[in-house]
Protein backbone atom coordinates (compact mmCIF):
# COMPACT_ATOMS: atom_id res chain seq x y z
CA UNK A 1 -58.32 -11.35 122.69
CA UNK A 2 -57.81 -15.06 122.86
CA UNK A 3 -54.36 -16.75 122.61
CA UNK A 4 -53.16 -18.44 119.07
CA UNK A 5 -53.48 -21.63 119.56
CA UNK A 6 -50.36 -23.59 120.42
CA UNK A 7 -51.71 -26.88 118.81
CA UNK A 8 -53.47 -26.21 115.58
CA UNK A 9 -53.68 -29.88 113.95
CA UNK A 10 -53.91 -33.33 115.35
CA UNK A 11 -51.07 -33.81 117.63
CA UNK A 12 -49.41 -35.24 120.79
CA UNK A 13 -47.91 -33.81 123.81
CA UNK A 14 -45.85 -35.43 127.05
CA UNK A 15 -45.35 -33.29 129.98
CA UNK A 16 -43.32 -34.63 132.49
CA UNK A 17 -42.34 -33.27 135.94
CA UNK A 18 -42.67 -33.85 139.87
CA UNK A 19 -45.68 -32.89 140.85
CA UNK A 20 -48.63 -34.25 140.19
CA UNK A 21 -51.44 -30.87 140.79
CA UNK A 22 -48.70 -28.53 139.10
CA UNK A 23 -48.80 -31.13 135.80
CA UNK A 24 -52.36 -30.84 135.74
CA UNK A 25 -52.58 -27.31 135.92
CA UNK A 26 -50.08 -27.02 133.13
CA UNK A 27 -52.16 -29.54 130.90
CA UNK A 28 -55.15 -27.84 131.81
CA UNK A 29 -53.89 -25.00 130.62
CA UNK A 30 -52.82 -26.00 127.32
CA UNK A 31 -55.87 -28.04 126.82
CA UNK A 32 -57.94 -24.92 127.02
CA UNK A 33 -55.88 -23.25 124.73
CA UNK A 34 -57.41 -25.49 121.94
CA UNK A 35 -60.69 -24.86 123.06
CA UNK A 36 -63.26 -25.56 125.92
CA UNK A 37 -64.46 -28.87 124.79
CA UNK A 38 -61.68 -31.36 125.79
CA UNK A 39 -61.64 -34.55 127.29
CA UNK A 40 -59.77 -35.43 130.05
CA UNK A 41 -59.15 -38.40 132.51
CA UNK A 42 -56.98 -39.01 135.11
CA UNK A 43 -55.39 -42.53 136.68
CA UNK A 44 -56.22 -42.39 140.58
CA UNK A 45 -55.39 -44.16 143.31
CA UNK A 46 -58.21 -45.95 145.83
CA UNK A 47 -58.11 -43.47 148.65
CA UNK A 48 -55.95 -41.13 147.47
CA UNK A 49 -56.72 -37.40 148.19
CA UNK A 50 -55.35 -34.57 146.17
CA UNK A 51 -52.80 -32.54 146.47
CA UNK A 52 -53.09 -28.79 148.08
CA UNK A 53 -53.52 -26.69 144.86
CA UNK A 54 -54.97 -29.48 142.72
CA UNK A 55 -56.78 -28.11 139.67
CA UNK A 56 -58.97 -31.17 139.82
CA UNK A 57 -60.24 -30.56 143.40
CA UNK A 58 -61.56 -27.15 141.97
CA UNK A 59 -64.22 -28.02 140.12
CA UNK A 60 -63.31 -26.29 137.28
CA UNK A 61 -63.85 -28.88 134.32
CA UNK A 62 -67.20 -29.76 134.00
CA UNK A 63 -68.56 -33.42 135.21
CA UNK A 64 -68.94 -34.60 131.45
CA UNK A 65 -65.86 -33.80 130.65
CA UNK A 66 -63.76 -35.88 133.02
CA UNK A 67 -63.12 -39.28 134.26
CA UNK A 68 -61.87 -40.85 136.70
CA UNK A 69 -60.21 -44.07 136.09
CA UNK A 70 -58.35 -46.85 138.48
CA UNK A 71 -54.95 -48.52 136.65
CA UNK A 72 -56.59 -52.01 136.54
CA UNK A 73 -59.15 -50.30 134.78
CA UNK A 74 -56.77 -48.77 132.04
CA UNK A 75 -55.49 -52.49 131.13
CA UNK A 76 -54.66 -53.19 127.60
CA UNK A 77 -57.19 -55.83 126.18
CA UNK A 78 -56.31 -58.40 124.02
CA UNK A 79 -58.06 -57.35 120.48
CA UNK A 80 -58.52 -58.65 117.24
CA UNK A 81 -54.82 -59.30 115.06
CA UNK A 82 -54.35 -56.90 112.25
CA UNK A 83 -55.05 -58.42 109.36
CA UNK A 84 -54.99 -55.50 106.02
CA UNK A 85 -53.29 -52.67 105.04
CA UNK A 86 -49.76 -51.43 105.49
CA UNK A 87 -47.44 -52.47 108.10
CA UNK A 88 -47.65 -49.54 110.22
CA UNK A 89 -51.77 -48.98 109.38
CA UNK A 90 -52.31 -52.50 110.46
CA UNK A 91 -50.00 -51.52 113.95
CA UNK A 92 -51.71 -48.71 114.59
CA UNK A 93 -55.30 -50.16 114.03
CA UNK A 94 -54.47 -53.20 116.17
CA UNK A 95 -53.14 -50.41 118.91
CA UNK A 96 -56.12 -49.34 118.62
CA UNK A 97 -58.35 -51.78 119.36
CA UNK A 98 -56.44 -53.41 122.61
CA UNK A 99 -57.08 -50.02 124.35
CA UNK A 100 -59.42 -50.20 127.34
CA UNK A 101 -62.81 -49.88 126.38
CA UNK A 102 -63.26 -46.60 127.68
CA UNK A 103 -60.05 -45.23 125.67
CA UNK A 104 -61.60 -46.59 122.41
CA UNK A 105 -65.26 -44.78 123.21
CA UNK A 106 -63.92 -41.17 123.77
CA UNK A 107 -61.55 -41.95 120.65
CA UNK A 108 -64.88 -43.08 118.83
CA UNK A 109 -66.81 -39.59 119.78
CA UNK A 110 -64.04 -37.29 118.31
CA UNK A 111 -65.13 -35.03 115.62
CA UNK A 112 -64.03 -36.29 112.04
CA UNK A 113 -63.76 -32.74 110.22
CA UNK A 114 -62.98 -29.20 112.29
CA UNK A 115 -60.84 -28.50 114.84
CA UNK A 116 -58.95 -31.10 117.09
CA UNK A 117 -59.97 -32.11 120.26
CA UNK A 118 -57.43 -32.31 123.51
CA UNK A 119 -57.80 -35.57 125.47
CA UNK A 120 -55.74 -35.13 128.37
CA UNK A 121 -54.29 -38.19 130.04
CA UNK A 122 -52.65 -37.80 133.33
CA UNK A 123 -50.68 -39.22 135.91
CA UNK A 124 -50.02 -41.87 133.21
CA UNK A 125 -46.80 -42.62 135.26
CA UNK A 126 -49.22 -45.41 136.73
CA UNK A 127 -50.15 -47.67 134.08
CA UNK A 128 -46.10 -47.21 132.31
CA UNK A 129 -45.67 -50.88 133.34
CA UNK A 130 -48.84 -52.21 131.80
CA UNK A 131 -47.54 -50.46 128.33
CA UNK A 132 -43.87 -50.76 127.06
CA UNK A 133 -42.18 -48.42 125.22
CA UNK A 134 -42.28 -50.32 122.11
CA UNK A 135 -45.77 -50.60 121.58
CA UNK A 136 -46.26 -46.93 122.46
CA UNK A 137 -45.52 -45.06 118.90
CA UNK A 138 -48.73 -46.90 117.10
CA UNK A 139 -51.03 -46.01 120.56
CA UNK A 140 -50.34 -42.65 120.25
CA UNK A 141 -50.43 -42.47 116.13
CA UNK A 142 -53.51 -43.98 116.23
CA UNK A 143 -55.39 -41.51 118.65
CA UNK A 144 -53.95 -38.53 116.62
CA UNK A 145 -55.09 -39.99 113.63
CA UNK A 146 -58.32 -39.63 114.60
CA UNK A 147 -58.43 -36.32 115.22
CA UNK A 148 -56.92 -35.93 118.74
CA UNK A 149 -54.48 -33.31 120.45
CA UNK A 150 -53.15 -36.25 123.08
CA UNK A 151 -52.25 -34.32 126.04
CA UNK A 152 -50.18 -36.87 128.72
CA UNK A 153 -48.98 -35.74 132.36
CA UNK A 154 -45.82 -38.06 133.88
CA UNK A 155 -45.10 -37.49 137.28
CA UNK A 156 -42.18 -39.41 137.55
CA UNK A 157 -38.43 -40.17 135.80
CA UNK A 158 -39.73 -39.84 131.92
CA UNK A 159 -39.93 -43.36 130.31
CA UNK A 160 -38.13 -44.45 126.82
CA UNK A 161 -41.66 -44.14 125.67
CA UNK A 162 -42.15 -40.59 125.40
CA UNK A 163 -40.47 -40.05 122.04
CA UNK A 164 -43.12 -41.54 120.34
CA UNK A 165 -44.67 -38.10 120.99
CA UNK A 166 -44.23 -35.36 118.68
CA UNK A 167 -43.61 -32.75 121.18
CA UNK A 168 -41.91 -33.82 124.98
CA UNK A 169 -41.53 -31.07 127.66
CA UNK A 170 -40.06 -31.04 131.24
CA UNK A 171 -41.48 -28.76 133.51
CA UNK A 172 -38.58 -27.84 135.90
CA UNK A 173 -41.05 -26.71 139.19
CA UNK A 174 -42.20 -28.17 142.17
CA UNK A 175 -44.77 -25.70 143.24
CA UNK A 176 -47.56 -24.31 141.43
CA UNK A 177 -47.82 -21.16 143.58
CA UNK A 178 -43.81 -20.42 142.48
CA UNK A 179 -45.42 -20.91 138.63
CA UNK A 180 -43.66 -17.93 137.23
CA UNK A 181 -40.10 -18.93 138.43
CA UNK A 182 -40.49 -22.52 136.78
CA UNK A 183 -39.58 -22.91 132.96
CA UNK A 184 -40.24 -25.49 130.16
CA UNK A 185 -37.33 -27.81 128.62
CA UNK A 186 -38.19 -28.62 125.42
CA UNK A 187 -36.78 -32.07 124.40
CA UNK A 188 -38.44 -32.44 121.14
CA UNK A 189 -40.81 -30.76 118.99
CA UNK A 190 -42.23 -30.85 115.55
CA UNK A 191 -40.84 -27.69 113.22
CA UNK A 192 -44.05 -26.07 112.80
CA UNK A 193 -44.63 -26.12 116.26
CA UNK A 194 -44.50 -23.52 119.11
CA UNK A 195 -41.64 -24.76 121.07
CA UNK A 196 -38.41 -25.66 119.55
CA UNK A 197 -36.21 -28.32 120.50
CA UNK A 198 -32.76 -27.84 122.70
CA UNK A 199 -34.58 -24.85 124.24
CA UNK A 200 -36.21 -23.41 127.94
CA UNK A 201 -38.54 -20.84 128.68
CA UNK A 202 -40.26 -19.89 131.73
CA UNK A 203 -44.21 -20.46 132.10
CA UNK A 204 -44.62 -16.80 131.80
CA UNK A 205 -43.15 -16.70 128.66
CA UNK A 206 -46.20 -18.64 127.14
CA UNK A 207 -49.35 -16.91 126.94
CA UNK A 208 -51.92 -19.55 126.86
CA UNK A 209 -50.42 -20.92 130.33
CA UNK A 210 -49.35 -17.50 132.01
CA UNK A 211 -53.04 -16.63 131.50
CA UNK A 212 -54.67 -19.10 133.28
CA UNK A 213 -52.30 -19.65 135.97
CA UNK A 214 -51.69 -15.79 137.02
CA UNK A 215 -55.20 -14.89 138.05
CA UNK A 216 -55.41 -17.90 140.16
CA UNK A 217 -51.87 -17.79 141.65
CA UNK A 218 -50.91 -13.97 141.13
CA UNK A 219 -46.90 -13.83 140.65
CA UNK A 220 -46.43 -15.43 143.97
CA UNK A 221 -48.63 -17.48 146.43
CA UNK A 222 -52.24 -18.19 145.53
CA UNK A 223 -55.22 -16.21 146.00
């Protein structure tokens, strides 16, 4: 019997943490929750090889469904000025159209009626200097708004900019294979959501993430 749902409207998630393959496996997880057909990219670095446990060395998303993207690549473009509408529409929309071009196509595809659809952004710890904290709230409005469960990973110290999210966890855990000893803080979330606020729980406490993660990793080392 499949998991409720953890998201079930247009929302937006930051995950932060210190490892970069244990984030992913954690987003993964909660992407999947929502459904199989989510969207994901993830900021790499020339040369760079994955970590031991990576989810995304696995194979396990299929091709279509995930990007790879350099941080020059994820540049803000200029865009048109708002120039209608209320002061926050008119942020949003102009938000909106300074993403990279890529960004704005995948944003373009999303369904406008039915369920949501995750778009999971990770290791967005490298493009944090190419997008301050200010202009982060109408970004991240703006992709919900059109019918998107934003899912970002943060492998580094969290930046002011994560509040513009509506819910912002901290996985405490360094190692994926040690999944059922690490635990969730919950810094903020909406009150109709499935974490609360001021609170931690372990992985294995939530469903949708304890299932994917124990077949894989048992209750100790991996398989």
């Amino acid at each position: 019997m499949p998991n409720p749902r953890l998201f079930v409207r247009p929302t937006s998630v930051f995950v932060s943490g210190t490892s970069r393959g244990f984030l992913n496996w954690v987003a993964y997880a909660l992407a999947l929750n929502s459904g199989p057909f989510f969207r994901w990219t993830d900021v790499r670095l020339r040369g760079e090889l994955f970590e031991p446990n990576d989810l995304l060395a696995r194979s396990l998303i299929p091709s279509d469904q995930l990007s790879f993207r350099y941080p020059e690549e994820l540049r803000p473009g200029a865009g048109p000025e708002a120039a209608s509408g209320s002061p926050r529409d008119s942020a949003e929309m102009a938000a909106l159209l300074r993403l990279p071009q890529s960004t704005r196509e995948t944003v373009a595809t999303l369904p406008s009626m039915g369920r949501p659809v995750p778009l999971v952004l990770s290791n967005a710890h490298r493009i944090v200097a190419l997008y301050p904290a200010p202009g982060i709230g109408p970004i991240v409005r703006a992709i919900v708004a059109a019918g998107a469960i934003l899912i970002v990973t943060f492998a580094d110290a969290p930046p002011d900019g994560r509040r513009a999210f509506e819910t912002v966890l901290h996985l405490r855990g360094s190692e994926v294979s040690e999944w059922t000893a690490a635990r969730f803080a919950v810094e903020q979330a909406p009150d109709d959501g499935s974490f609360r606020a001021g609170t931690e729980l372990r992985l294995s406490e939530v469903p949708a993430i304890a299932d994917v993660l124990r077949p894989i990793f048992g209750s100790g080392g991996p398989k």
